[in-house]
C-alpha atoms as a PDB file:
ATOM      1  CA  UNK A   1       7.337  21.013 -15.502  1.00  0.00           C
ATOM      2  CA  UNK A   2       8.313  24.189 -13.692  1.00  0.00           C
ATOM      3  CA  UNK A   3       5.727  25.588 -11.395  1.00  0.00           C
ATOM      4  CA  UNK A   4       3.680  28.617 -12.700  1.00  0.00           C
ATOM      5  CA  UNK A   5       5.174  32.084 -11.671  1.00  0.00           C
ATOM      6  CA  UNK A   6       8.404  30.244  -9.826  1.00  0.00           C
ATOM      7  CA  UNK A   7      11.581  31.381 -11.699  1.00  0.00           C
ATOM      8  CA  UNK A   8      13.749  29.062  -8.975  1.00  0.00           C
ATOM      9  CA  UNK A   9      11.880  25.780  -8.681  1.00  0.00           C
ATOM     10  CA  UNK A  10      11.697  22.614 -10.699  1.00  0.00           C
ATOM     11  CA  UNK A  11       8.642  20.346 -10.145  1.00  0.00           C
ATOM     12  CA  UNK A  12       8.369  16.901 -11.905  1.00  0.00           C
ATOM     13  CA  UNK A  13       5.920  14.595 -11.608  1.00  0.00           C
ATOM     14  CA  UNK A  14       5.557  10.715 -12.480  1.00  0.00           C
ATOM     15  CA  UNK A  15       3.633   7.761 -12.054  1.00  0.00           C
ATOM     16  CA  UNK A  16       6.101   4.836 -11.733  1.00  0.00           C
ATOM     17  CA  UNK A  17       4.809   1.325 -11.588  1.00  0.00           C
ATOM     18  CA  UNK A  18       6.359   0.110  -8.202  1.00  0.00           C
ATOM     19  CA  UNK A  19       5.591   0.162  -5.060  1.00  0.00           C
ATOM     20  CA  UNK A  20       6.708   3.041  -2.728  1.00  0.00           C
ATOM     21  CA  UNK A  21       9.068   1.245  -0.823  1.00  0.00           C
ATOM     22  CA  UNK A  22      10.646   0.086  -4.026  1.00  0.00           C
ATOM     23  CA  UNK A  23      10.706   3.553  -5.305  1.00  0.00           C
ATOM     24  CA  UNK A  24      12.509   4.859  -2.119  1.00  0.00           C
ATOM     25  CA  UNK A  25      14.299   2.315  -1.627  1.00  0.00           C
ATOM     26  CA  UNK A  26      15.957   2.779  -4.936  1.00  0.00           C
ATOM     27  CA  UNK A  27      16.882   6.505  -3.888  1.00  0.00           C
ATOM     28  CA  UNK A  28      18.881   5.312  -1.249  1.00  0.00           C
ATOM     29  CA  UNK A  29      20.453   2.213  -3.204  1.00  0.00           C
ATOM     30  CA  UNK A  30      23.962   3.519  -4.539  1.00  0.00           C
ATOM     31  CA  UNK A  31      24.332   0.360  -6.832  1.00  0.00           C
ATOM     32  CA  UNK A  32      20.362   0.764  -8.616  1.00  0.00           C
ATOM     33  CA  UNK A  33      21.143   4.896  -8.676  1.00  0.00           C
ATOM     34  CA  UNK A  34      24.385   4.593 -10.798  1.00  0.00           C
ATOM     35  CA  UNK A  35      22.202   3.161 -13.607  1.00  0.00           C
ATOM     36  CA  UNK A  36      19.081   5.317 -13.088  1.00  0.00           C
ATOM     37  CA  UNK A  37      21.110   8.653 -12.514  1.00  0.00           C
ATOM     38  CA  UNK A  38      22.552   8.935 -15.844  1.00  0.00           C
ATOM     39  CA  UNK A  39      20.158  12.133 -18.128  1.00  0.00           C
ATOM     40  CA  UNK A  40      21.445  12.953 -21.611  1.00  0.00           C
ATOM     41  CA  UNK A  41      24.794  11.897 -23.046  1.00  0.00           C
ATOM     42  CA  UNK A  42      26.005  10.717 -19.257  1.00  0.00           C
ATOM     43  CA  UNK A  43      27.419   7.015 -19.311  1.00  0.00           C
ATOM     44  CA  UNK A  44      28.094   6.314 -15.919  1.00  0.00           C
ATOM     45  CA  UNK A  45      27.692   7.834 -12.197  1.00  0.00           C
ATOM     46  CA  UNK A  46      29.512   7.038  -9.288  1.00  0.00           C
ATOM     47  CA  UNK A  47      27.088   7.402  -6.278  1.00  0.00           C
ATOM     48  CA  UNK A  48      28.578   7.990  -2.703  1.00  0.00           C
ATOM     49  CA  UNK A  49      25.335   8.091  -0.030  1.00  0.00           C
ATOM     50  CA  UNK A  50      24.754   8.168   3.964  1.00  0.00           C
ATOM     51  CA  UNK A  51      20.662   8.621   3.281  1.00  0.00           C
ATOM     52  CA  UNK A  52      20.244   9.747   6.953  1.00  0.00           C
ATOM     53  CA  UNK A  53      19.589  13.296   8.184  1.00  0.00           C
ATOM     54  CA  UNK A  54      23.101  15.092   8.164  1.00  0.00           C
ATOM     55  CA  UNK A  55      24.355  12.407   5.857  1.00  0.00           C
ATOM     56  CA  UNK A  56      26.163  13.502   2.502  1.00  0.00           C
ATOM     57  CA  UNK A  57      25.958  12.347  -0.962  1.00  0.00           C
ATOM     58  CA  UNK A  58      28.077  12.846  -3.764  1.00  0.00           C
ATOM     59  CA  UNK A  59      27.013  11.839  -7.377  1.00  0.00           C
ATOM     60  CA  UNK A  60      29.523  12.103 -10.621  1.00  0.00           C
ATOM     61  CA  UNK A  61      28.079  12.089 -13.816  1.00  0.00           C
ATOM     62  CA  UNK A  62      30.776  11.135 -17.066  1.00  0.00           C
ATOM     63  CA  UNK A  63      29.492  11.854 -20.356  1.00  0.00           C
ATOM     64  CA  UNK A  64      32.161  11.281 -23.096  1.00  0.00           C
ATOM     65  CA  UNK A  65      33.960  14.873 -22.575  1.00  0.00           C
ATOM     66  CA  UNK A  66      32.732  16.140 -19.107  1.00  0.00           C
ATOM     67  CA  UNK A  67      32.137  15.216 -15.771  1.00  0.00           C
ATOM     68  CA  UNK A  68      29.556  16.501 -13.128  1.00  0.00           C
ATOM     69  CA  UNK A  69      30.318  16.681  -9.898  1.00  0.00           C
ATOM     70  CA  UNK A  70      27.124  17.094  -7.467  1.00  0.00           C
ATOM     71  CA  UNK A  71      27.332  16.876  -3.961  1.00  0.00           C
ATOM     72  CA  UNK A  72      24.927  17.630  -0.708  1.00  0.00           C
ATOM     73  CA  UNK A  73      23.573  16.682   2.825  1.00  0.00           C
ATOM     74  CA  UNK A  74      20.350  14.651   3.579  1.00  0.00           C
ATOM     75  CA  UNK A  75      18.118  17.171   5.624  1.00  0.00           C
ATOM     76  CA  UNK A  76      14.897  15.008   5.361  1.00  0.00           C
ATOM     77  CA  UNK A  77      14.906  10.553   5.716  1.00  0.00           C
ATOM     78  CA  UNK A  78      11.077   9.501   6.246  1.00  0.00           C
ATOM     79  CA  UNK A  79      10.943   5.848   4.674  1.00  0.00           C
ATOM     80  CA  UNK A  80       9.117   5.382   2.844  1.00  0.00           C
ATOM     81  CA  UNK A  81       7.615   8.687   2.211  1.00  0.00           C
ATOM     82  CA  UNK A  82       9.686  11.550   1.754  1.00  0.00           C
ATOM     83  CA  UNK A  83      13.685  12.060   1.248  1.00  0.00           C
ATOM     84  CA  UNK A  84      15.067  15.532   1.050  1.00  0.00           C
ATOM     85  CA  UNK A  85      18.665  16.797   0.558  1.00  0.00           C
ATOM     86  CA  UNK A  86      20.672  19.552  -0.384  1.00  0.00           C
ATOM     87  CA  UNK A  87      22.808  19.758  -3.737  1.00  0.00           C
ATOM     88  CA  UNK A  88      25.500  21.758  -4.608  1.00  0.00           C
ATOM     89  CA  UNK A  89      27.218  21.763  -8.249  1.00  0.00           C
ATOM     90  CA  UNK A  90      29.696  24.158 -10.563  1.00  0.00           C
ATOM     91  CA  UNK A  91      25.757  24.664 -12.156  1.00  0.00           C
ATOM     92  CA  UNK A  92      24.336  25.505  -9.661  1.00  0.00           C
ATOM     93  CA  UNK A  93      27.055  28.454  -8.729  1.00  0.00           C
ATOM     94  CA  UNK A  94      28.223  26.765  -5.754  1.00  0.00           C
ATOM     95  CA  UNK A  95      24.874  27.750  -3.688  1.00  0.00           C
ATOM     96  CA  UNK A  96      22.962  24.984  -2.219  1.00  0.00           C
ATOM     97  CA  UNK A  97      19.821  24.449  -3.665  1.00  0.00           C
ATOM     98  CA  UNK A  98      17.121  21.849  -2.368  1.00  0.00           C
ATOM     99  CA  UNK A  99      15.792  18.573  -3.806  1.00  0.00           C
ATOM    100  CA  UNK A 100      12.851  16.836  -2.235  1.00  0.00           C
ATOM    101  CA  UNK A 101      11.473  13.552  -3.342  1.00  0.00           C
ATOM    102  CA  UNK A 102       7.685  13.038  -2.004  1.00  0.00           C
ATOM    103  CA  UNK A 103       6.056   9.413  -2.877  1.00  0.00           C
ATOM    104  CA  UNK A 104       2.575   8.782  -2.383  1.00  0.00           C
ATOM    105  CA  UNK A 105       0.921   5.596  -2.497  1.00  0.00           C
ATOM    106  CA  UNK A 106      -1.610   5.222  -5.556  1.00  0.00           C
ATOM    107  CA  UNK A 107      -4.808   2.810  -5.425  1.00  0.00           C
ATOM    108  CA  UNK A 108      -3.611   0.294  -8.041  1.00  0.00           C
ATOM    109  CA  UNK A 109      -0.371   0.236  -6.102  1.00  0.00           C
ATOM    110  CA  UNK A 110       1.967   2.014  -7.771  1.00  0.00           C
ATOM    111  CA  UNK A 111       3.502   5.493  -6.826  1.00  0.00           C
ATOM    112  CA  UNK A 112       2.749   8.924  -7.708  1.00  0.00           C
ATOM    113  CA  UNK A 113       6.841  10.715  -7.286  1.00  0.00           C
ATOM    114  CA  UNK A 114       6.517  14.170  -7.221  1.00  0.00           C
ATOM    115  CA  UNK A 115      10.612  15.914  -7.250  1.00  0.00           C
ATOM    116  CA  UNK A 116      11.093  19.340  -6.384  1.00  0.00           C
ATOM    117  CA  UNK A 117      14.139  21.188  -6.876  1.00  0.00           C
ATOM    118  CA  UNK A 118      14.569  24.848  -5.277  1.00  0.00           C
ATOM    119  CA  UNK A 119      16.540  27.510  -5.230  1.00  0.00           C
ATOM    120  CA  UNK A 120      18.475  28.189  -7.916  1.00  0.00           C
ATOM    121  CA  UNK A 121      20.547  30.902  -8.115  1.00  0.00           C
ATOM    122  CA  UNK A 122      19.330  32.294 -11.435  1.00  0.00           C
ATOM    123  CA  UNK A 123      16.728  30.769 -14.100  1.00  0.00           C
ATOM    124  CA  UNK A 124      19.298  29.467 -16.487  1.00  0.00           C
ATOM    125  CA  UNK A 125      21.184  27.070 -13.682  1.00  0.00           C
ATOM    126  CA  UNK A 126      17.346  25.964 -12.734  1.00  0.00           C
ATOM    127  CA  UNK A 127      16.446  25.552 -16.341  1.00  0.00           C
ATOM    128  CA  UNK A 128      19.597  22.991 -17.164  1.00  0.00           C
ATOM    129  CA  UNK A 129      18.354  21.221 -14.405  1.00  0.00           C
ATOM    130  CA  UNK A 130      14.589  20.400 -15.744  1.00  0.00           C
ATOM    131  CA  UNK A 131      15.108  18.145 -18.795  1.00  0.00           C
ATOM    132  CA  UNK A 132      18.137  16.250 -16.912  1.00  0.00           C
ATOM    133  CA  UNK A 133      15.929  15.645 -13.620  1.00  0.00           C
ATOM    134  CA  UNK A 134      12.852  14.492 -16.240  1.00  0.00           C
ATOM    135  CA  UNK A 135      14.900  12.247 -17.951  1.00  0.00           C
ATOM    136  CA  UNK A 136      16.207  11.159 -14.448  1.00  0.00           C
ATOM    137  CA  UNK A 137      12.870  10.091 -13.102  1.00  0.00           C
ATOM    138  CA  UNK A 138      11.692   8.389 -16.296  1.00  0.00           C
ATOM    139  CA  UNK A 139      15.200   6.266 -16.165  1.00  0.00           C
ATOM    140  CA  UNK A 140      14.339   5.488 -12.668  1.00  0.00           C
ATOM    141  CA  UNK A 141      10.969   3.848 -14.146  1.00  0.00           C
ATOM    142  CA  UNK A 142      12.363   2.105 -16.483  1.00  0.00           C
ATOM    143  CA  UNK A 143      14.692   0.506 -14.173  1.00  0.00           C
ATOM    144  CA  UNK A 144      12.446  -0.347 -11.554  1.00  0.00           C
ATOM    145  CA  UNK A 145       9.878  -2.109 -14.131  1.00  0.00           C
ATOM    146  CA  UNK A 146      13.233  -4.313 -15.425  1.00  0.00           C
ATOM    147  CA  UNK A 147      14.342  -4.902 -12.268  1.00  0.00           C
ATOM    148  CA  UNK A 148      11.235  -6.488 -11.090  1.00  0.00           C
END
């Protein structure tokens, strides 16, 4: 969901049923992201990360005709809280915009992930962005409840 009266920022939030340590451990896991970090018709990902501050990343989505190329710097690492990075893309018009990933701890255990993207460049580049990082964070769900 976008945040009321914010044409540049993307806000999703999900309850995922793993710890938080699993859940940010799993953002800095290049192997577990390459299944996880695959929205709509994408097939595959190849994941490059350095999750520290001033570390890059580099993720390639393949769908059956196109590829994706995203690519940014860490700016925040606080395990196992908070992970924030910049990300670049041909959608994004070249212009860094800003992910953060937040978790919070829930009383049953389980974490409450709250992504915010920023910055987009104009509403159309943030609005192909909102389905793909849903679909993103429900994948990463999924794969966490298999995995375990």
């Amino acid at each position: 969901m976008t945040s009321p009266g914010d044409a540049e920022t993307i806000v999703v939030r999900k309850r995922i049923a793993a710890t938080r340590d699993e859940v940010f451990r799993a953002w800095t896991d290049v192997e577990g992201m390459r299944a996880w970090m695959c929205p709509g018709d994408i097939v595959s990902a190849v994941v490059q990360l350095d999750p520290r501050v001033g570390g890059t990343l580099r993720v390639v989505m393949h769908s059956a005709t196109h590829v994706f190329e995203h690519w940014g710097e860490f700016t925040v690492v606080e395990p196992p809280a908070k992970l924030a990075f910049t990300w670049c893309a041909k959608a994004t018009d070249f212009h860094p915009t800003l992910v953060t990933v937040e978790l919070f701890e829930t009383e049953d255990g389980h974490c409450d992930l709250v992504l915010t993207h920023e910055g987009f460049p104009r509403p159309d580049a943030r609005d192909g962005y909102r389905g793909g990082w849903e679909q993103i964070v429900s994948r990463l769900g999924t794969f966490l409840r298999h995995r375990g």
